[in-house]
N, C-alpha and C. Protein backbone atom coordinates (compact mmCIF):
# COMPACT_ATOMS: atom_id res chain seq x y z
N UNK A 1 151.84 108.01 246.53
CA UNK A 1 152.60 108.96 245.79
C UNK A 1 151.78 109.66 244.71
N UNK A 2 151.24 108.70 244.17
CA UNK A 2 150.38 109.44 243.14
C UNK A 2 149.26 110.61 243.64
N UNK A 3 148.81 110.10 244.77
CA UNK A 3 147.62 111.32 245.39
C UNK A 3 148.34 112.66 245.70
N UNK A 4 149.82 112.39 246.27
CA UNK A 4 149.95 113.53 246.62
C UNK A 4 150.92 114.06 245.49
N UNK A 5 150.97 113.69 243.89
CA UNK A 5 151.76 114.45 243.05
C UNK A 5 150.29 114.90 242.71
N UNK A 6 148.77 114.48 242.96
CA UNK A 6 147.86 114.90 242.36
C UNK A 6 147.62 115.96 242.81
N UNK A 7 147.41 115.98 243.93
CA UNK A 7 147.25 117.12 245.02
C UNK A 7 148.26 118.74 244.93
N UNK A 8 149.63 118.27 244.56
CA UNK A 8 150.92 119.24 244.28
C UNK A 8 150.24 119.70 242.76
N UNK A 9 149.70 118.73 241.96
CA UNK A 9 149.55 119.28 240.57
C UNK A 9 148.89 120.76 240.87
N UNK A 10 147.21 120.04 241.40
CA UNK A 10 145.83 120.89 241.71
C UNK A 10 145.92 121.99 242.62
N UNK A 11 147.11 121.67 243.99
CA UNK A 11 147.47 123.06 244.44
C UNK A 11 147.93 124.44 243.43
N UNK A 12 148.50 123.93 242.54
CA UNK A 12 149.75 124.44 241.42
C UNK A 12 148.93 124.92 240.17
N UNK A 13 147.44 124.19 239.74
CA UNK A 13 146.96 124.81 239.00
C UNK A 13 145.83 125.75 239.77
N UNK A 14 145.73 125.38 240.85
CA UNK A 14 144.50 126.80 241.85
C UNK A 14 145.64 128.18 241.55
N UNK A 15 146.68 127.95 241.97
CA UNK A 15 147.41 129.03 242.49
C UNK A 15 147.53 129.71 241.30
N UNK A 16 147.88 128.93 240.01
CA UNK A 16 147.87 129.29 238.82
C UNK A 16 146.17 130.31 238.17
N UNK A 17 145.43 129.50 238.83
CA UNK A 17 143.86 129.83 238.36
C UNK A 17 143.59 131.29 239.25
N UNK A 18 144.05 131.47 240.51
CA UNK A 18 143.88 132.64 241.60
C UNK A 18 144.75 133.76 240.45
N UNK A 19 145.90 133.41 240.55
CA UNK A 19 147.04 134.56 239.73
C UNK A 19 146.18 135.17 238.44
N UNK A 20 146.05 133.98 237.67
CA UNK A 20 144.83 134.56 236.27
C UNK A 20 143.77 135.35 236.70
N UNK A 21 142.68 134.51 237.85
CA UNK A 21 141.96 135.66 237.74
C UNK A 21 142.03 137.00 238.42
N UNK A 22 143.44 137.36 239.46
CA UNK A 22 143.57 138.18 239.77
C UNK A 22 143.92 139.18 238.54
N UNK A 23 144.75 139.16 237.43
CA UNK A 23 145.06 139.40 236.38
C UNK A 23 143.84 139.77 235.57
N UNK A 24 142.96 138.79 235.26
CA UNK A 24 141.97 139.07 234.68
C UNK A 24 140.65 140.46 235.65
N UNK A 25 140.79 140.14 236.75
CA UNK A 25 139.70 141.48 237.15
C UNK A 25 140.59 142.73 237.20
N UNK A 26 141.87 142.83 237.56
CA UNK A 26 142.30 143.93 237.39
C UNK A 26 142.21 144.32 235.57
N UNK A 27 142.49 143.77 234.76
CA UNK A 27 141.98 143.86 233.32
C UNK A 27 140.99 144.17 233.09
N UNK A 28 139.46 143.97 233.66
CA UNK A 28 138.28 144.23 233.89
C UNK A 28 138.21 145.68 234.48
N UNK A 29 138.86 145.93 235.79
CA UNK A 29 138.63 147.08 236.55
C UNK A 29 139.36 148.30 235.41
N UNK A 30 140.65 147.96 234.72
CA UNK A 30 140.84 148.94 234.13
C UNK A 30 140.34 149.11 232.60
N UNK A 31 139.73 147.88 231.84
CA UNK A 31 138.63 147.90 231.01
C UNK A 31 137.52 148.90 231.79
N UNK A 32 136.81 148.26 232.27
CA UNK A 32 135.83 149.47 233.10
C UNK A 32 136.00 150.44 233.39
N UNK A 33 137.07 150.93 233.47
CA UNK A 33 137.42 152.56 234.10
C UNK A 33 137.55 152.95 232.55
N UNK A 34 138.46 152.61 231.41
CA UNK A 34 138.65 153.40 230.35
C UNK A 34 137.51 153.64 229.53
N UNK A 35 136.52 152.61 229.34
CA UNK A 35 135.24 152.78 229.30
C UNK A 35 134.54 153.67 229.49
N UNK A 36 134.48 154.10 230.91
CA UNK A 36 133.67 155.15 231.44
C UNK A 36 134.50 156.62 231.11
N UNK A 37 135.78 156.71 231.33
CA UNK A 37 136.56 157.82 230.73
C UNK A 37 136.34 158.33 229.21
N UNK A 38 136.37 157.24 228.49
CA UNK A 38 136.22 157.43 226.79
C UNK A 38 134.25 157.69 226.55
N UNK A 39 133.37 157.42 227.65
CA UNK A 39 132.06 157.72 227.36
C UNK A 39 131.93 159.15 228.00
N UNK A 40 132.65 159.66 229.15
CA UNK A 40 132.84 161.06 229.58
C UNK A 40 133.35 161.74 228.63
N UNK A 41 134.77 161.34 228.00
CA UNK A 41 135.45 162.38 226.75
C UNK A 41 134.37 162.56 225.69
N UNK A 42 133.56 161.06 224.96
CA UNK A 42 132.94 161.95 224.18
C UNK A 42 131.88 163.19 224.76
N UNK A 43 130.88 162.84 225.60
CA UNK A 43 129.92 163.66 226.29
C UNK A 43 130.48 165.12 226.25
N UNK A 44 131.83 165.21 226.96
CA UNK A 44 132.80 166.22 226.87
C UNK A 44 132.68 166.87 225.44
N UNK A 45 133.26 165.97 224.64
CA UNK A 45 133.32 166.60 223.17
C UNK A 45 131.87 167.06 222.57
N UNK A 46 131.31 166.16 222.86
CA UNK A 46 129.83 166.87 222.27
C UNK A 46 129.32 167.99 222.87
N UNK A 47 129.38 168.53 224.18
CA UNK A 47 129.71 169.91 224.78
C UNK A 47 130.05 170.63 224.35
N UNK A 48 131.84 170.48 223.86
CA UNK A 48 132.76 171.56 223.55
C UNK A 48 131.88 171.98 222.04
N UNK A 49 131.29 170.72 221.22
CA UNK A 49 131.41 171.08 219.81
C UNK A 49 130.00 171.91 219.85
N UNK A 50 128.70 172.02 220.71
CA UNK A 50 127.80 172.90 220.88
C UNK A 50 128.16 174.35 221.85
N UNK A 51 129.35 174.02 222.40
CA UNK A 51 129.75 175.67 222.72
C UNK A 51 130.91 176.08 221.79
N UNK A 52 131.77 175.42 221.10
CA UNK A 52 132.03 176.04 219.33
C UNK A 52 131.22 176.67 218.71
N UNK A 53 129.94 175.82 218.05
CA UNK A 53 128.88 176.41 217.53
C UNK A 53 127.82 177.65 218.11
N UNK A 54 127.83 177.88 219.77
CA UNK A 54 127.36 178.97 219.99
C UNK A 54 128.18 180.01 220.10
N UNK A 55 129.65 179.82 220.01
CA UNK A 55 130.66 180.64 219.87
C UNK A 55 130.86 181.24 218.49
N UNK A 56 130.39 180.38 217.57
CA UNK A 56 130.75 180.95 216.27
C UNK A 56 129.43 181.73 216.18
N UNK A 57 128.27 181.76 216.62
CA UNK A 57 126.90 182.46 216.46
C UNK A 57 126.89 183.57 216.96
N UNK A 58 127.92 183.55 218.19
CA UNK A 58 127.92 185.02 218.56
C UNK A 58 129.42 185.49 217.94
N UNK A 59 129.91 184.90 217.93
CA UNK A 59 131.09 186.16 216.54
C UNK A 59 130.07 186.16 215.28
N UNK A 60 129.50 185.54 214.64
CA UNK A 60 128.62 186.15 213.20
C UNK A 60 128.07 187.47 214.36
N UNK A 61 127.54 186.80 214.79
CA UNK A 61 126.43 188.21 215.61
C UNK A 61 127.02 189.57 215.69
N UNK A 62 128.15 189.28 216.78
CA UNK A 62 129.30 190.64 216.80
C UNK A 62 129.72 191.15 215.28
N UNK A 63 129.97 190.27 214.47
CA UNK A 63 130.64 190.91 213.22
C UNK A 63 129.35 191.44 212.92
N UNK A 64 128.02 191.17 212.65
CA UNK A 64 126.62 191.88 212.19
C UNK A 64 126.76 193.39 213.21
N UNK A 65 126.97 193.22 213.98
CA UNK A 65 126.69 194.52 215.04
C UNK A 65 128.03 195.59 214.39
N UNK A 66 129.04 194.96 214.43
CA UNK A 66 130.13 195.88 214.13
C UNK A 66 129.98 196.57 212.66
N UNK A 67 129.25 195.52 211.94
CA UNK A 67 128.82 196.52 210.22
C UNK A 67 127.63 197.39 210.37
N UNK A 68 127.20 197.14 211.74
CA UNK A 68 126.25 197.86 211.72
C UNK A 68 126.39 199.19 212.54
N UNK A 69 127.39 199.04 213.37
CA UNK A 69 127.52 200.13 213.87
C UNK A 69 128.31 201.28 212.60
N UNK A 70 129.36 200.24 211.57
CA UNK A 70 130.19 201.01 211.00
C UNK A 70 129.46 202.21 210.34
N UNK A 71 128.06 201.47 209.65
CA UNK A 71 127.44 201.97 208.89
C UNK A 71 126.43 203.26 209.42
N UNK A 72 126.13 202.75 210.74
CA UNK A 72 126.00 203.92 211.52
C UNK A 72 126.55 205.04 211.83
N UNK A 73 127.69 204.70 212.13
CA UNK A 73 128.83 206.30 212.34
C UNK A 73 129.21 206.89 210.68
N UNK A 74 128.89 205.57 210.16
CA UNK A 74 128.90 206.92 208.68
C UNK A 74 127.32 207.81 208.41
N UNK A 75 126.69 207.18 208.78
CA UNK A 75 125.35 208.25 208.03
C UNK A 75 125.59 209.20 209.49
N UNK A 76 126.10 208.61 210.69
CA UNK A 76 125.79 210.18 211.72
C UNK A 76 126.84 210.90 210.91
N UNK A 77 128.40 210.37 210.25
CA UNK A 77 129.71 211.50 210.30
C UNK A 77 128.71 212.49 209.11
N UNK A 78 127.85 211.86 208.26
CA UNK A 78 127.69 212.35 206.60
C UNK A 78 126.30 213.72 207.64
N UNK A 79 125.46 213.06 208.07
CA UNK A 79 124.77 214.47 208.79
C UNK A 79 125.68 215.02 209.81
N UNK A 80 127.04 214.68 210.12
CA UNK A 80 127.33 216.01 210.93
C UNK A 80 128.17 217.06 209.90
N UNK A 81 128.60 216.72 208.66
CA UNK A 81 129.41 217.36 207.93
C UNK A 81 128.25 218.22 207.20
N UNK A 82 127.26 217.78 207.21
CA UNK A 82 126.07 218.92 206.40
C UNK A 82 125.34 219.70 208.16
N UNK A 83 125.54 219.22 209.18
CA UNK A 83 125.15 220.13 210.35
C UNK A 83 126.36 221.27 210.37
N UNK A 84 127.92 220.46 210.10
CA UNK A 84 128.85 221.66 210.57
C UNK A 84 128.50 222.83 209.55
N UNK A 85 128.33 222.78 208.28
CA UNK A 85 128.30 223.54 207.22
C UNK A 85 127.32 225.30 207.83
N UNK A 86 125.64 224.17 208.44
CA UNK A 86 124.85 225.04 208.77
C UNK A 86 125.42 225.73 210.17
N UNK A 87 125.85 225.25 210.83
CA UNK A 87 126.81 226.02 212.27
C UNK A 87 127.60 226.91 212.10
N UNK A 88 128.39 226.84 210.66
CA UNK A 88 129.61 227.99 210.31
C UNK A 88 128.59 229.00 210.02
N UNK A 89 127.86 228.39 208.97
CA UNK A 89 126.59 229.73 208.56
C UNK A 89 126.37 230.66 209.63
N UNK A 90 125.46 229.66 210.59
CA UNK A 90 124.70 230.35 211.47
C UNK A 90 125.82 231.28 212.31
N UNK A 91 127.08 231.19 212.88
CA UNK A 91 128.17 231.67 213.20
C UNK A 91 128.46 232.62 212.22
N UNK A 92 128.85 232.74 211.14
CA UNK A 92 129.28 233.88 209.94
C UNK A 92 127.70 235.11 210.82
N UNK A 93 126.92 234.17 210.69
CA UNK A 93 125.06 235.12 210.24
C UNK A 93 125.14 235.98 212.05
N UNK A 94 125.86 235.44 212.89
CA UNK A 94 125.59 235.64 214.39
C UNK A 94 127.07 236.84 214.21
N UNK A 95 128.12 236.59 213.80
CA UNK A 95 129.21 237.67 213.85
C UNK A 95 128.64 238.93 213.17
N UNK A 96 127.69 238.77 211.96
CA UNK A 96 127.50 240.09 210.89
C UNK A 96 126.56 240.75 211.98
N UNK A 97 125.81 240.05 212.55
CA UNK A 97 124.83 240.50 213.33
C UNK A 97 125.08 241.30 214.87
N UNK A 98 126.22 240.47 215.49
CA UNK A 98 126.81 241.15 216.51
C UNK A 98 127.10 242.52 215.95
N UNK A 99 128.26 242.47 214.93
CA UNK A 99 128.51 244.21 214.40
C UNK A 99 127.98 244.69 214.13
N UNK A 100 126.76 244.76 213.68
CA UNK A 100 125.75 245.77 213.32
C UNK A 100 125.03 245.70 214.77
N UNK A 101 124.71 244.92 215.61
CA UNK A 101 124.09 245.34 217.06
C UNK A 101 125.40 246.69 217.95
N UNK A 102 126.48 245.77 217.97
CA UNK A 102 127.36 247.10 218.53
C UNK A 102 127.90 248.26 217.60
N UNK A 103 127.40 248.62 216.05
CA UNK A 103 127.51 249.80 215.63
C UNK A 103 126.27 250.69 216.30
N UNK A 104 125.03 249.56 216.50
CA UNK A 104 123.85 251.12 216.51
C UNK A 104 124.53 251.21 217.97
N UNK A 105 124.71 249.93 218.70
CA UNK A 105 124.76 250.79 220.31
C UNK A 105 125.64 251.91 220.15
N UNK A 106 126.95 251.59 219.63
CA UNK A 106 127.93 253.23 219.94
C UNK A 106 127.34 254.33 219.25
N UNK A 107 126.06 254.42 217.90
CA UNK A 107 125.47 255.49 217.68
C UNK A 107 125.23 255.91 218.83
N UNK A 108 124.18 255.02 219.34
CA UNK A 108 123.16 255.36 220.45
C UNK A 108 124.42 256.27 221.83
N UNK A 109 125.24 255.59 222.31
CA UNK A 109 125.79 256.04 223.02
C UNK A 109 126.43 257.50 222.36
N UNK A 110 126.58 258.04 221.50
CA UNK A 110 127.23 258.77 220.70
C UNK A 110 125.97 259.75 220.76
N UNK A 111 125.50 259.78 220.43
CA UNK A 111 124.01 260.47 220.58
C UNK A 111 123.88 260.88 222.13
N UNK A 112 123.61 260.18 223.35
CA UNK A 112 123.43 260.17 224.14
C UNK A 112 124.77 261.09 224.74
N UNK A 113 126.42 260.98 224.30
CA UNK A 113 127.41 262.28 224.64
C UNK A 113 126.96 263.59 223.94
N UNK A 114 126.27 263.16 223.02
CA UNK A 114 126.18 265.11 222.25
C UNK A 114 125.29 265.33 222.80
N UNK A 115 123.84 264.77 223.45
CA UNK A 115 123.19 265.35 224.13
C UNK A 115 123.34 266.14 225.07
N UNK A 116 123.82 265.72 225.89
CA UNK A 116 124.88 265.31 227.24
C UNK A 116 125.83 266.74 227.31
N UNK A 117 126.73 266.66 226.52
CA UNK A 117 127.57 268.03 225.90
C UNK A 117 127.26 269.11 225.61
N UNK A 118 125.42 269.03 225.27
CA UNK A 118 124.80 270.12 224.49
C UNK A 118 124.35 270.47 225.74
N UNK A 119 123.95 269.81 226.59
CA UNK A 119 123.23 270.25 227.57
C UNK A 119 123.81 271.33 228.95
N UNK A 120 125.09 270.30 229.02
CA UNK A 120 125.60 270.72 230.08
C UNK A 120 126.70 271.64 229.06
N UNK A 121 127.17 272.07 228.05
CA UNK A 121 127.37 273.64 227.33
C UNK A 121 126.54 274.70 227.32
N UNK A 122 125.43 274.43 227.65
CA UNK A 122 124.42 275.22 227.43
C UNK A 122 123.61 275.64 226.39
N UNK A 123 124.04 275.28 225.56
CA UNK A 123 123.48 274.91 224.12
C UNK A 123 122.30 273.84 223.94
N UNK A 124 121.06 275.07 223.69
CA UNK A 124 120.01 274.10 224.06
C UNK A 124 118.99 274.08 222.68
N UNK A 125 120.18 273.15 221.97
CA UNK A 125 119.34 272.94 220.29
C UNK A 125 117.68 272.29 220.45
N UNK A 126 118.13 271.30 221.10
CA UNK A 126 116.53 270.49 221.16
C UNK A 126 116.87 269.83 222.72
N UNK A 127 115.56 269.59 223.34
CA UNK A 127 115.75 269.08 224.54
C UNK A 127 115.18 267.60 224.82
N UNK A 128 116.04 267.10 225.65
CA UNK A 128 115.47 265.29 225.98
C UNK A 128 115.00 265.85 227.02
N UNK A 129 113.42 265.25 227.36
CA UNK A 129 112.71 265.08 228.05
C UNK A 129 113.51 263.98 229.54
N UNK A 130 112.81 263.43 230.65
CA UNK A 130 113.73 262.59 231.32
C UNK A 130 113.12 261.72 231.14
N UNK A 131 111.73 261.42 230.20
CA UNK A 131 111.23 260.12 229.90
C UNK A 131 112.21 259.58 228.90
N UNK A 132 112.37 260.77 227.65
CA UNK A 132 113.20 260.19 226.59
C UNK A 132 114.62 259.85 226.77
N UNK A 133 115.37 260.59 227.69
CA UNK A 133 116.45 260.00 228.33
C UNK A 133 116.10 258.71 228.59
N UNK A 134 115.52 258.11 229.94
CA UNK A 134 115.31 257.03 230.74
C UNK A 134 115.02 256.03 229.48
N UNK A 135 114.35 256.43 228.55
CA UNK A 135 114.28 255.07 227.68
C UNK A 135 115.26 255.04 226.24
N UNK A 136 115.84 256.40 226.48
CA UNK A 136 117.09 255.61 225.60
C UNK A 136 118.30 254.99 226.30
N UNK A 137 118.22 255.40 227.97
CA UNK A 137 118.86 254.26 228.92
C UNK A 137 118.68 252.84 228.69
N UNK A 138 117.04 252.79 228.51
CA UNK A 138 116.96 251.13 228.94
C UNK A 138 116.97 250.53 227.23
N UNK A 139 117.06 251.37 226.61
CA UNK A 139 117.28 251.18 225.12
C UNK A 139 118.80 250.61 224.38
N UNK A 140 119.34 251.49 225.28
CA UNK A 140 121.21 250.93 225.20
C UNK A 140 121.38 249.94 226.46
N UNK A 141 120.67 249.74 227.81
CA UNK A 141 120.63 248.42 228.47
C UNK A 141 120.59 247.18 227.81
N UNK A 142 119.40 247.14 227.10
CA UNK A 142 118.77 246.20 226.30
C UNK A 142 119.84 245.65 225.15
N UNK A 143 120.08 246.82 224.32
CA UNK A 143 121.18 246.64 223.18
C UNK A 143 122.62 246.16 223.98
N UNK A 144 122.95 246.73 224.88
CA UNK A 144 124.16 245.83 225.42
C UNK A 144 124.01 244.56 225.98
N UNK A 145 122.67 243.76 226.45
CA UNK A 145 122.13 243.05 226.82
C UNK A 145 121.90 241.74 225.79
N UNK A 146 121.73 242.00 224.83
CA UNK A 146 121.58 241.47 223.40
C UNK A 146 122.56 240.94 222.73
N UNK A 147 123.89 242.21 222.99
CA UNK A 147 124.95 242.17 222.17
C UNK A 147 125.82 240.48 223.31
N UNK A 148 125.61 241.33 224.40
CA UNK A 148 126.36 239.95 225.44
C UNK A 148 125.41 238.57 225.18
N UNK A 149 124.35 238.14 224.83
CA UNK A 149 123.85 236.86 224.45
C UNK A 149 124.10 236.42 223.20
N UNK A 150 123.91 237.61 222.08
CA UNK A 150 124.73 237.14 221.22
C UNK A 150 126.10 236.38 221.07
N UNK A 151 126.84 237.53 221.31
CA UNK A 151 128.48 237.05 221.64
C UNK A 151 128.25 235.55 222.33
N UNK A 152 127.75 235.32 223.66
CA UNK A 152 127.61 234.33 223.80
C UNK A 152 127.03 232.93 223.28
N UNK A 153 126.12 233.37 222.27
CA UNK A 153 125.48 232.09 221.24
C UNK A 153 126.73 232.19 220.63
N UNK A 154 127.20 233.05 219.54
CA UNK A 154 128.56 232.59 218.82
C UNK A 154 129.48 231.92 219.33
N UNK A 155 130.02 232.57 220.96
CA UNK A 155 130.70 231.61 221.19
C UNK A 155 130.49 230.15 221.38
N UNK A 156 129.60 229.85 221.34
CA UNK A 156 129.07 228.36 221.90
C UNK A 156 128.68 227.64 220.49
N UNK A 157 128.22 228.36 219.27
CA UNK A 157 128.07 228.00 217.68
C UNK A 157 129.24 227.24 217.53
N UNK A 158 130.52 228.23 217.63
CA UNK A 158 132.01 227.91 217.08
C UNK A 158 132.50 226.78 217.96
N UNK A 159 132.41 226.91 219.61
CA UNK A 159 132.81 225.60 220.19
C UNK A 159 132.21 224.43 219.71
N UNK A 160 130.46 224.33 219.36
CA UNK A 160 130.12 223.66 218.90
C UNK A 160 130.86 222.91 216.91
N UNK A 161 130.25 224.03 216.36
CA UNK A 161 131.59 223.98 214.99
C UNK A 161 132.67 222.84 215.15
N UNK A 162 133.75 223.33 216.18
CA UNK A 162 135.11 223.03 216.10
C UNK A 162 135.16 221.67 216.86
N UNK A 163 134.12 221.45 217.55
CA UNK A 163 133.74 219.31 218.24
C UNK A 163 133.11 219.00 217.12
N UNK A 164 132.71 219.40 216.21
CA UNK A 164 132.08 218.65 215.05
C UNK A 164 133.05 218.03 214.12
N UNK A 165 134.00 219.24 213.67
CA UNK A 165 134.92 219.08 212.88
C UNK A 165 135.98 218.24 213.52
N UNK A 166 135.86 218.28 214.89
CA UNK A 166 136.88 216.98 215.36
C UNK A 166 136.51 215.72 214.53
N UNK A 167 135.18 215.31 215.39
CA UNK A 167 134.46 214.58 215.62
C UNK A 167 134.81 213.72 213.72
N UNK A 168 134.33 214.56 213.13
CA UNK A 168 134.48 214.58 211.42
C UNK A 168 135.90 213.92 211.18
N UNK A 169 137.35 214.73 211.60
CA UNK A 169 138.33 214.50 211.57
C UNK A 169 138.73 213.03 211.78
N UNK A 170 138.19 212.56 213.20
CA UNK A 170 138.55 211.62 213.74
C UNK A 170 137.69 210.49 213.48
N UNK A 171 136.41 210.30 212.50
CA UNK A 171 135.80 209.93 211.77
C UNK A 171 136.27 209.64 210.69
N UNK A 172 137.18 210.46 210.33
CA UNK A 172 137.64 209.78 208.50
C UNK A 172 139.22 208.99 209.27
N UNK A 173 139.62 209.30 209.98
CA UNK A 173 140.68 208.86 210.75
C UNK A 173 140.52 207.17 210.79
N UNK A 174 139.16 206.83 211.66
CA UNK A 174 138.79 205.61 211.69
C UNK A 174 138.18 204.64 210.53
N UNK A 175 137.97 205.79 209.66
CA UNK A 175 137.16 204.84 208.05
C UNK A 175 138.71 204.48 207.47
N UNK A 176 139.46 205.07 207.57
CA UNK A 176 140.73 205.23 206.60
C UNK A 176 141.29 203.74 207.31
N UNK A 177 141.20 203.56 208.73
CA UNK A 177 141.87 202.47 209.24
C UNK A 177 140.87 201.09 209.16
């Protein structure tokens, strides 16, 4: 009797000893796994906290670029407000100049009817040669020739002018904000 209450004991403490250490390696396996998880999270974190820090290097950076651009579009707005000044000029200086190019032409053409009138009236005060004709032709060619590039620089002064003064406009537009 006694061998086999010994035997019932020692079955009873194996089964007991199997259960523990089944208990105990699963305790192990999930010791070991959180282990390796909590040595990945930090690795992780020490990652995140060197791409924080290159994140904050490039916003300083961007904010350096953005004062630098600010400061840029002010010295271009400050030379375009002393360029528009010289553009109105040169525009005022290109209009005085057009009118006095198309006063001599209508002399010239004006001249060229009394000739014209005198001639074919018969009234023969003084006479144009057909050289001096032909080159007060290419004389009023030329002068109408002049007058149309002109006109056309002005127009292109003032278009120019009036994108400046945008440009200016919408420049104090953006300092103000």
């Amino acid at each position: 009797n006694s061998i086999e209450a010994e035997i019932m004991s020692l079955s009873e403490t194996e089964l007991q000893f199997t259960e523990k250490l089944q208990k105990y390696e699963e305790t192990d396996q999930e010791w070991n796994k959180l282990l390796t998880e909590q040595e990945m999270a930090r690795e992780n974190l020490s990652k995140k906290k060197m791409e924080e820090i290159e994140a904050r290097k490039s916003l300083n950076k961007a904010r350096d670029y953005v004062i630098e651009a600010k400061e840029d579009l002010v010295k271009t707005s400050d030379a375009l407000r002393g360029v528009e000044q010289k553009v109105r000029k040169n525009a005022q200086d290109m209009d005085k100049i057009t009118a006095s190019l198309n006063r001599k032409q209508e002399r010239v053409r004006n001249a060229l009817r009394k000739k014209a009138e005198l001639l074919k009236g018969g009234i023969h005060m003084q006479y144009l040669t057909e050289e001096e004709l032909t080159a007060l032709r290419r004389r009023e060619l030329q002068l109408i020739g002049e007058s149309k590039q002109i006109a056309n620089m002005v127009a292109r002064l003032e278009s120019r002018a009036e994108k400046l003064k945008n440009r200016a406009d919408k420049l104090k537009e953006y300092q103000q904000n």
